[in-house]
Protein backbone atom coordinates (compact mmCIF):
# COMPACT_ATOMS: atom_id res chain seq x y z
CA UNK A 1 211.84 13.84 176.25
CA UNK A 2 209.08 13.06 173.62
CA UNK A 3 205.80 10.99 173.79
CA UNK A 4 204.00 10.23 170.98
CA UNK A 5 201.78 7.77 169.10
CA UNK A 6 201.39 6.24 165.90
CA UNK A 7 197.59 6.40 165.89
CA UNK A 8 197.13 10.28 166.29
CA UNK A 9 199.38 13.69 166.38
CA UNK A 10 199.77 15.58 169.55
CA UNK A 11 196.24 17.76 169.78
CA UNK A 12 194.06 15.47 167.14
CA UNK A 13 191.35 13.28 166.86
CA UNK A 14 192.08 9.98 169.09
CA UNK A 15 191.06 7.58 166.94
CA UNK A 16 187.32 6.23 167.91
CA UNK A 17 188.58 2.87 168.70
CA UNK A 18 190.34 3.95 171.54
CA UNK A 19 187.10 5.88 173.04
CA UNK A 20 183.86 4.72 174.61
CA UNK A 21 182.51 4.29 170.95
CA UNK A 22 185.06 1.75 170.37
CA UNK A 23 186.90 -1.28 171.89
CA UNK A 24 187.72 1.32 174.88
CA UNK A 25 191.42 -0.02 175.07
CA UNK A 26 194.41 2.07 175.48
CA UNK A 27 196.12 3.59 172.52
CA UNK A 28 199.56 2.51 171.52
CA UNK A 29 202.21 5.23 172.49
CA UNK A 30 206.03 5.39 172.62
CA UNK A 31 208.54 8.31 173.77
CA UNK A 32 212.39 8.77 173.56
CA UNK A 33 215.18 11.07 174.80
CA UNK A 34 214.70 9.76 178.51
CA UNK A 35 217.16 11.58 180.87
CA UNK A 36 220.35 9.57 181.80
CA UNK A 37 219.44 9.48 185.58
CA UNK A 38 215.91 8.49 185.49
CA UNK A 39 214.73 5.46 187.56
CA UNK A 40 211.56 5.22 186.58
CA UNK A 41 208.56 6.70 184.25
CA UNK A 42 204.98 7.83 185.49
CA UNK A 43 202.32 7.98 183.02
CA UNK A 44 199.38 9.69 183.36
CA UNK A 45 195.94 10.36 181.26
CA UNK A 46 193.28 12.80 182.60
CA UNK A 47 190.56 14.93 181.48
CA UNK A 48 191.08 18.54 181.79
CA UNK A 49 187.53 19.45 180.51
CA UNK A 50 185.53 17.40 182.65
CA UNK A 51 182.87 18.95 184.20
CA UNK A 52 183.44 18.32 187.83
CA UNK A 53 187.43 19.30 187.56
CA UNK A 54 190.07 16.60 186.26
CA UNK A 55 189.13 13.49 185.87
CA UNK A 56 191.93 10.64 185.41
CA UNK A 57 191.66 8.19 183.05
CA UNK A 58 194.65 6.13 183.45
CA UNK A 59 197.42 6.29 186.05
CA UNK A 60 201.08 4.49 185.66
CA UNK A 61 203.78 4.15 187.53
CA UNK A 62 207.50 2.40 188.10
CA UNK A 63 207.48 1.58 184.75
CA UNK A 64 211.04 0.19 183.61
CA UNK A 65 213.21 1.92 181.33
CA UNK A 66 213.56 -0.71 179.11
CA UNK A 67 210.36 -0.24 178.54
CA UNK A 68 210.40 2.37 175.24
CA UNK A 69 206.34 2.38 175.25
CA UNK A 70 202.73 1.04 175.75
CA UNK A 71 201.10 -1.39 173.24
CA UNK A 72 197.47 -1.17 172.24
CA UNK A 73 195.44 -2.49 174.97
CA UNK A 74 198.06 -3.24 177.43
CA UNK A 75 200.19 -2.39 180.57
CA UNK A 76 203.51 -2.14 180.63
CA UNK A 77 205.33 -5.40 182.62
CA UNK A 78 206.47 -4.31 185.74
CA UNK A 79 204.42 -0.68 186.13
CA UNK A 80 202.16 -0.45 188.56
CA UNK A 81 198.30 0.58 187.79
CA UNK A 82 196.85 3.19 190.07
CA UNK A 83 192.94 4.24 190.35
CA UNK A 84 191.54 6.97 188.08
CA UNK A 85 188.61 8.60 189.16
CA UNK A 86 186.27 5.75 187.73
CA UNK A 87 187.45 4.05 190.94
CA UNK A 88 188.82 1.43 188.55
CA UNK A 89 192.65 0.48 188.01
CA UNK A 90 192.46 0.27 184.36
CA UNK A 91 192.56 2.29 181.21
CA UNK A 92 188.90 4.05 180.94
CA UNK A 93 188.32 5.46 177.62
CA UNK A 94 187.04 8.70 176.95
CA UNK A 95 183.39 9.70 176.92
CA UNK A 96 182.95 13.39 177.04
CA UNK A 97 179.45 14.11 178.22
CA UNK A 98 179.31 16.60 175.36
CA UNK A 99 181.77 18.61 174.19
CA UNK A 100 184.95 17.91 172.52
CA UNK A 101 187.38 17.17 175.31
CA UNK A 102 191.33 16.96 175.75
CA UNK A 103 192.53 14.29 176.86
CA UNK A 104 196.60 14.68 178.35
CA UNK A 105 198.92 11.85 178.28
CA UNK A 106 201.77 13.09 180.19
CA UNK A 107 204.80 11.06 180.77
CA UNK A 108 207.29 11.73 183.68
CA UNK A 109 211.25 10.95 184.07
CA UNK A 110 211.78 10.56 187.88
CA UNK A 111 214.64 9.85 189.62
CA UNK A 112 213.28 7.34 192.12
CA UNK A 113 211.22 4.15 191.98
CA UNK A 114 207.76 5.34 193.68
CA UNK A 115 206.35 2.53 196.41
CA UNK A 116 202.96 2.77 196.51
CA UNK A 117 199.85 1.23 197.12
CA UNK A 118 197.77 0.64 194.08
CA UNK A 119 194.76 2.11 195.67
CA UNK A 120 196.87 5.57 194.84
CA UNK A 121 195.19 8.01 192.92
CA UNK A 122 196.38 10.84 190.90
CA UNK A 123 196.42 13.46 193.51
CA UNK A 124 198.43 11.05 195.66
CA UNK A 125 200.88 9.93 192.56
CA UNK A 126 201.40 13.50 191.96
CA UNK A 127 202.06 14.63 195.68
CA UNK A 128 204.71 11.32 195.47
CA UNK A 129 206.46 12.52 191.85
CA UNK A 130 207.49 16.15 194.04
CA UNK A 131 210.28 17.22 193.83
CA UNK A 132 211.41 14.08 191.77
CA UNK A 133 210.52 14.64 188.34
CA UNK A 134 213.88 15.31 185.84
CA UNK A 135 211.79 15.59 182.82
CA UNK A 136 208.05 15.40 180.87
CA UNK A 137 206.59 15.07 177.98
CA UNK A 138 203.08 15.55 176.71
CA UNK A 139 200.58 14.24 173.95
CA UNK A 140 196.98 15.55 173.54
CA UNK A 141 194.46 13.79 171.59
CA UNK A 142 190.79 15.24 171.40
CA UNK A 143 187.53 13.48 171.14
CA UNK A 144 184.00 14.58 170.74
CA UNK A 145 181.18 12.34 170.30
């Protein structure tokens, strides 16, 4: 499985207008090579480097497989939007405190729909995706500002 974007390599500068400097909307990704049995895709964007442990950006789930990526400043139709640790269910941009950052997009092949309530966070998403998960993929962009 591959993820991937046309606006920056895998561990490169995401592009400012995708960051708190910007317009602070999602970046346009796609991926390929989904496994044959997969139900449904999870995507997920956190902050490894944040100072009070991971901190999740953007949380995805049930997204269709026709569905062969995200568009600039959009959610898939049909996945569901979970809450990052903003408390907001919604793309937040990065906005390292200081510090460049990484920032993981991580896209998950699971062989289930997931049915839950979009009040889910990461943790929770993650707990659900056990034991479930046929294949990832993942794409890190960096951002300093």
């Amino acid at each position: 499985m591959k993820l991937f974007s046309p606006v920056f390599a895998n561990s490169s500068n995401i592009p400012v207008r995708y960051t708190c400097l910007g317009d602070g909307v999602n970046p346009p990704l796609s991926w390929d090579q989904i496994p044959v049995n997969t139900k449904s895709l999870v995507l997920i964007m956190d902050d490894p480097d944040a100072v009070n442990g991971v901190f999740s950006h953007w949380i995805l789930w049930n997204i269709p497989l026709v569905v062969v990526g995200v568009a600039e400043s959009s959610v898939p139709d049909g996945a569901v939007v979970g809450v990052g640790t903003s408390g907001k269910n919604c793309y937040v941009p990065p906005c390292p405190p200081s510090g460049e950052h990484r920032y993981r997009f991580k896209l998950f092949a699971l062989d289930k729909e997931l049915f839950l309530s979009t009040n889910t966070e990461q943790k929770e998403l993650e707990k659900a995706m056990g034991g479930h998960i046929l294949d990832q993929a993942i794409l890190i962009g960096l951002f300093k500002k």
